[in-house]
N, C-alpha and C. Protein backbone atom coordinates (compact mmCIF):
# COMPACT_ATOMS: atom_id res chain seq x y z
N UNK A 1 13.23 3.36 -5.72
CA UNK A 1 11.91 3.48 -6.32
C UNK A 1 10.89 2.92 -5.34
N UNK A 2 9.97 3.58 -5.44
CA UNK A 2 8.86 3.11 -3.98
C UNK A 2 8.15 2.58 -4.50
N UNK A 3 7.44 2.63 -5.98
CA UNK A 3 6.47 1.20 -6.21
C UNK A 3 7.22 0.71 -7.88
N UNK A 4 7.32 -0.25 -7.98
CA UNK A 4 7.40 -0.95 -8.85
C UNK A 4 6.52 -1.26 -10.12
N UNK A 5 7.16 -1.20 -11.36
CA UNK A 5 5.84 -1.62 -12.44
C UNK A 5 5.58 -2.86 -13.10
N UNK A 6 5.22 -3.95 -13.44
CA UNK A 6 5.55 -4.61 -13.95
C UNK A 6 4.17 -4.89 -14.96
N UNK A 7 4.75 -5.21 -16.19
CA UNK A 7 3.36 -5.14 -17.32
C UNK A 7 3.16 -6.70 -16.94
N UNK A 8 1.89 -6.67 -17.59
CA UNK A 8 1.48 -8.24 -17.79
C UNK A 8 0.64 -8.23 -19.10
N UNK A 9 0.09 -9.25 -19.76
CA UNK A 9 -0.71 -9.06 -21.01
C UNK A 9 -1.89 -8.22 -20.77
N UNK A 10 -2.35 -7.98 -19.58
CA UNK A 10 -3.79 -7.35 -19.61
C UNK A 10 -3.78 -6.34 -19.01
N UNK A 11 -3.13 -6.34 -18.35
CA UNK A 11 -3.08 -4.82 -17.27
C UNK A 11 -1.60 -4.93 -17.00
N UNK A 12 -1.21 -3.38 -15.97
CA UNK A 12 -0.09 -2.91 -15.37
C UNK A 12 -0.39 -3.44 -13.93
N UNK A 13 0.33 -3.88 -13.26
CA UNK A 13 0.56 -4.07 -12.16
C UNK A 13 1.83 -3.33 -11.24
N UNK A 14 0.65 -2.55 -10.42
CA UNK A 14 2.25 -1.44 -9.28
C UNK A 14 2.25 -2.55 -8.10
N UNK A 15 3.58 -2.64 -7.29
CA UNK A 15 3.91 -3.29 -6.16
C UNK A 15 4.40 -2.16 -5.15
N UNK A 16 3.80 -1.72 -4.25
CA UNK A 16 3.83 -0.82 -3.05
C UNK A 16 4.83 -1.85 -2.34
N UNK A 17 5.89 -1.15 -2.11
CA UNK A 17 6.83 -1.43 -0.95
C UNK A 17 6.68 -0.76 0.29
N UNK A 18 5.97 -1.84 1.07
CA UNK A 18 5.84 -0.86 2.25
C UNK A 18 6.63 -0.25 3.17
N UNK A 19 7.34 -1.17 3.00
CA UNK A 19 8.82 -0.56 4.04
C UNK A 19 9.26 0.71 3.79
N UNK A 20 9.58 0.84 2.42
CA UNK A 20 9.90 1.56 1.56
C UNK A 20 9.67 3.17 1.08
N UNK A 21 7.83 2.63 1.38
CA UNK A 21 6.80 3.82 1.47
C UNK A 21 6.79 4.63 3.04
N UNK A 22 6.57 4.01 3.71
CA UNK A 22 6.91 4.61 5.30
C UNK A 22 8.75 5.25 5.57
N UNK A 23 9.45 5.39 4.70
CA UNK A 23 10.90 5.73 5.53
C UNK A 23 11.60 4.74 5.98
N UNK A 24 10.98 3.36 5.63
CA UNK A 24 12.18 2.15 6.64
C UNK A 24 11.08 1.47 8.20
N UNK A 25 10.47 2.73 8.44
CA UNK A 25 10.00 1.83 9.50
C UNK A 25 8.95 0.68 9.49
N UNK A 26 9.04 -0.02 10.81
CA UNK A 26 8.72 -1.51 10.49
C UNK A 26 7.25 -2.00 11.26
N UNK A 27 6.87 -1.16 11.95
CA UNK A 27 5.62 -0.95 12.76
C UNK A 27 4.46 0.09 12.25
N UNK A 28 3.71 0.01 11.64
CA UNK A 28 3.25 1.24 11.55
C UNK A 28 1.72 1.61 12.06
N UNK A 29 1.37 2.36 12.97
CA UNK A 29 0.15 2.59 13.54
C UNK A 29 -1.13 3.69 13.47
N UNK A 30 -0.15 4.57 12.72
CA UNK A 30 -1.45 5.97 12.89
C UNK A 30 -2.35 5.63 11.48
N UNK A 31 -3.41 6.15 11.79
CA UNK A 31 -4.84 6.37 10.82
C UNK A 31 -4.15 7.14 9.56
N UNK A 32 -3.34 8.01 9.92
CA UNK A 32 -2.94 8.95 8.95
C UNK A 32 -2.08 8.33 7.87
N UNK A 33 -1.19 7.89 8.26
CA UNK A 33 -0.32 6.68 7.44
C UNK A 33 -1.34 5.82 6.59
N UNK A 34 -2.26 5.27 7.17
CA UNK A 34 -3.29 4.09 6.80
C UNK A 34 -4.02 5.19 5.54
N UNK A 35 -4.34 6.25 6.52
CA UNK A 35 -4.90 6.87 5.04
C UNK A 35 -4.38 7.33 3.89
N UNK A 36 -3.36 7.46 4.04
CA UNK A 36 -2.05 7.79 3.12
C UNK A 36 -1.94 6.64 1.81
N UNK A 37 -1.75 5.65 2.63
CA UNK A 37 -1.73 4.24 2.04
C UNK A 37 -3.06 3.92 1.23
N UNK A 38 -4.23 3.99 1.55
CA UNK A 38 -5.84 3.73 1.06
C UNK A 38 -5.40 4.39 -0.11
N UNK A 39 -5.73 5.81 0.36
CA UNK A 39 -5.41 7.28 -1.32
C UNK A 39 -4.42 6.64 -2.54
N UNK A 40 -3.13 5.99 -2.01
CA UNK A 40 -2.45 5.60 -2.68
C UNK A 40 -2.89 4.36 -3.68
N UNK A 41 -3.77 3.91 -3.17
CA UNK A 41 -3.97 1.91 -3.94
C UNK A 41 -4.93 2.58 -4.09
N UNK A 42 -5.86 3.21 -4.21
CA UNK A 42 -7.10 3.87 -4.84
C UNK A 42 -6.92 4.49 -5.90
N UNK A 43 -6.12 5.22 -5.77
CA UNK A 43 -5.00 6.56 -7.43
C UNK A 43 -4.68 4.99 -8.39
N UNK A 44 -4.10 4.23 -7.91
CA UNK A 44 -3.56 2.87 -8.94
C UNK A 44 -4.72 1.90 -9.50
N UNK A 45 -5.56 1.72 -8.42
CA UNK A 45 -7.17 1.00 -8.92
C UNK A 45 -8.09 1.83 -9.77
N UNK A 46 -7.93 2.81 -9.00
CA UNK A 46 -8.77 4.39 -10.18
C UNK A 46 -8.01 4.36 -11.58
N UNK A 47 -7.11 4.27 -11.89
CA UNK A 47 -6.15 4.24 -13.02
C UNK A 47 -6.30 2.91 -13.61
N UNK A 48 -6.55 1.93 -13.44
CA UNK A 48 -6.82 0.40 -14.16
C UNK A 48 -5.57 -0.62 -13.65
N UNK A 49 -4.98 0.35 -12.88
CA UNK A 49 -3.70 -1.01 -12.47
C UNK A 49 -4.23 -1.80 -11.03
N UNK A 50 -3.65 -2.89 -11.53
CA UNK A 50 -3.75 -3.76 -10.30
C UNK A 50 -2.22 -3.70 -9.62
N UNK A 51 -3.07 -4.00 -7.60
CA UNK A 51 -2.24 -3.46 -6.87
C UNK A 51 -1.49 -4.87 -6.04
N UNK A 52 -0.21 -4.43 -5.72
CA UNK A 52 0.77 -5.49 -4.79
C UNK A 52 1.05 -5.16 -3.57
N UNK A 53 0.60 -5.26 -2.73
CA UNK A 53 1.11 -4.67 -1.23
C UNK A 53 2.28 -5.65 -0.82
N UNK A 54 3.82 -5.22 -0.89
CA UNK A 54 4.46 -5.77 -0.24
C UNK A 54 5.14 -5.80 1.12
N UNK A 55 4.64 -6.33 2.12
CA UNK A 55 4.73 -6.02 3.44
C UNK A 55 5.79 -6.94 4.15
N UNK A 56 7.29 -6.94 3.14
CA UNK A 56 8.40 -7.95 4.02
C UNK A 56 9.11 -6.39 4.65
N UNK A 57 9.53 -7.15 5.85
CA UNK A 57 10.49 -6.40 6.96
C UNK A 57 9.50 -4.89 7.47
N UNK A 58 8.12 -5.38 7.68
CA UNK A 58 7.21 -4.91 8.86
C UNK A 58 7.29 -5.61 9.66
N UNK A 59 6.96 -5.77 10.95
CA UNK A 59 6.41 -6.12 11.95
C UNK A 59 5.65 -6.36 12.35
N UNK A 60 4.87 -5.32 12.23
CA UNK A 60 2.95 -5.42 12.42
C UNK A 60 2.25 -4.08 12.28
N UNK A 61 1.56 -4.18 12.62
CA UNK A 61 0.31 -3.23 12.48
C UNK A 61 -0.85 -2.64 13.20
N UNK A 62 -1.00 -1.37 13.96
CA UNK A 62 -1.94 -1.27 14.40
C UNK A 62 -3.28 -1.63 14.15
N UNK A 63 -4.30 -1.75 14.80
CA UNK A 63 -5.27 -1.88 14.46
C UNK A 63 -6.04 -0.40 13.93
N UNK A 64 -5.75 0.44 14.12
CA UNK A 64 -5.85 1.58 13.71
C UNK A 64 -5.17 2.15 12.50
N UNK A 65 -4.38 1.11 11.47
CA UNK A 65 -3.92 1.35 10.68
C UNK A 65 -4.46 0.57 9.65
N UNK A 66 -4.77 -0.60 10.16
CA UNK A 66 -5.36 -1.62 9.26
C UNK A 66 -6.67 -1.10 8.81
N UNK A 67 -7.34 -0.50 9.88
CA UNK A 67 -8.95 -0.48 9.74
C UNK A 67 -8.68 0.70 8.63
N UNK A 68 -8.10 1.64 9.00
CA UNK A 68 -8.19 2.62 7.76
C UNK A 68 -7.50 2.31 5.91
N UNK A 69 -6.51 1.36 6.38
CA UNK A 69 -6.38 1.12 5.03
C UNK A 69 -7.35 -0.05 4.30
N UNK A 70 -7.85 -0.52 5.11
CA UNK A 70 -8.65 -1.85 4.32
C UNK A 70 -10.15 -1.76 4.64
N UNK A 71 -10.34 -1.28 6.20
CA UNK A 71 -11.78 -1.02 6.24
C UNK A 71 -12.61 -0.43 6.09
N UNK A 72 -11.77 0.69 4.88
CA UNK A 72 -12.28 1.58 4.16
C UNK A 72 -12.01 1.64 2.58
N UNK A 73 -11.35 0.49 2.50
CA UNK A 73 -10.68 0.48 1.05
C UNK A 73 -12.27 -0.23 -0.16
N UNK A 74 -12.83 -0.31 0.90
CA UNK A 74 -13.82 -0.87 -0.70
C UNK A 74 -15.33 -1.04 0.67
């Protein structure tokens, strides 16, 4: 399962596995991915759930991945 649900009293909360979401890999750099990722936590925030980015067994991150998922996320 690639994101997780877990209720809480007030809202749903999804947990994005990132590893998970990419195929396993542990680096991830393109814009496209990043934008992939944004669309995704946007569909879950647009919907009323609050979001979990879980980022164990990455590595790192382009800067070209970051900027598109976060420096466009709001």
């Amino acid at each position: 399962m690639i994101e997780k649900e877990r209720k809480t009293q007030e809202f749903q909360t999804r947990v994005i596995h990132i590893k998970e979401q990419f195929q396993g890999f542990d680096f991830l750099v393109s814009r496209a991915s990043g934008e992939f990722l944004r669309n995704l936590i946007l569909d879950f925030i647009n919907s009323g759930k609050k979001v979990v980015l879980d980022f164990q067994g990455i590595k790192g991150v382009a800067h070209s991945f970051a900027d598109e998922v976060f420096g466009l996320l709001f």
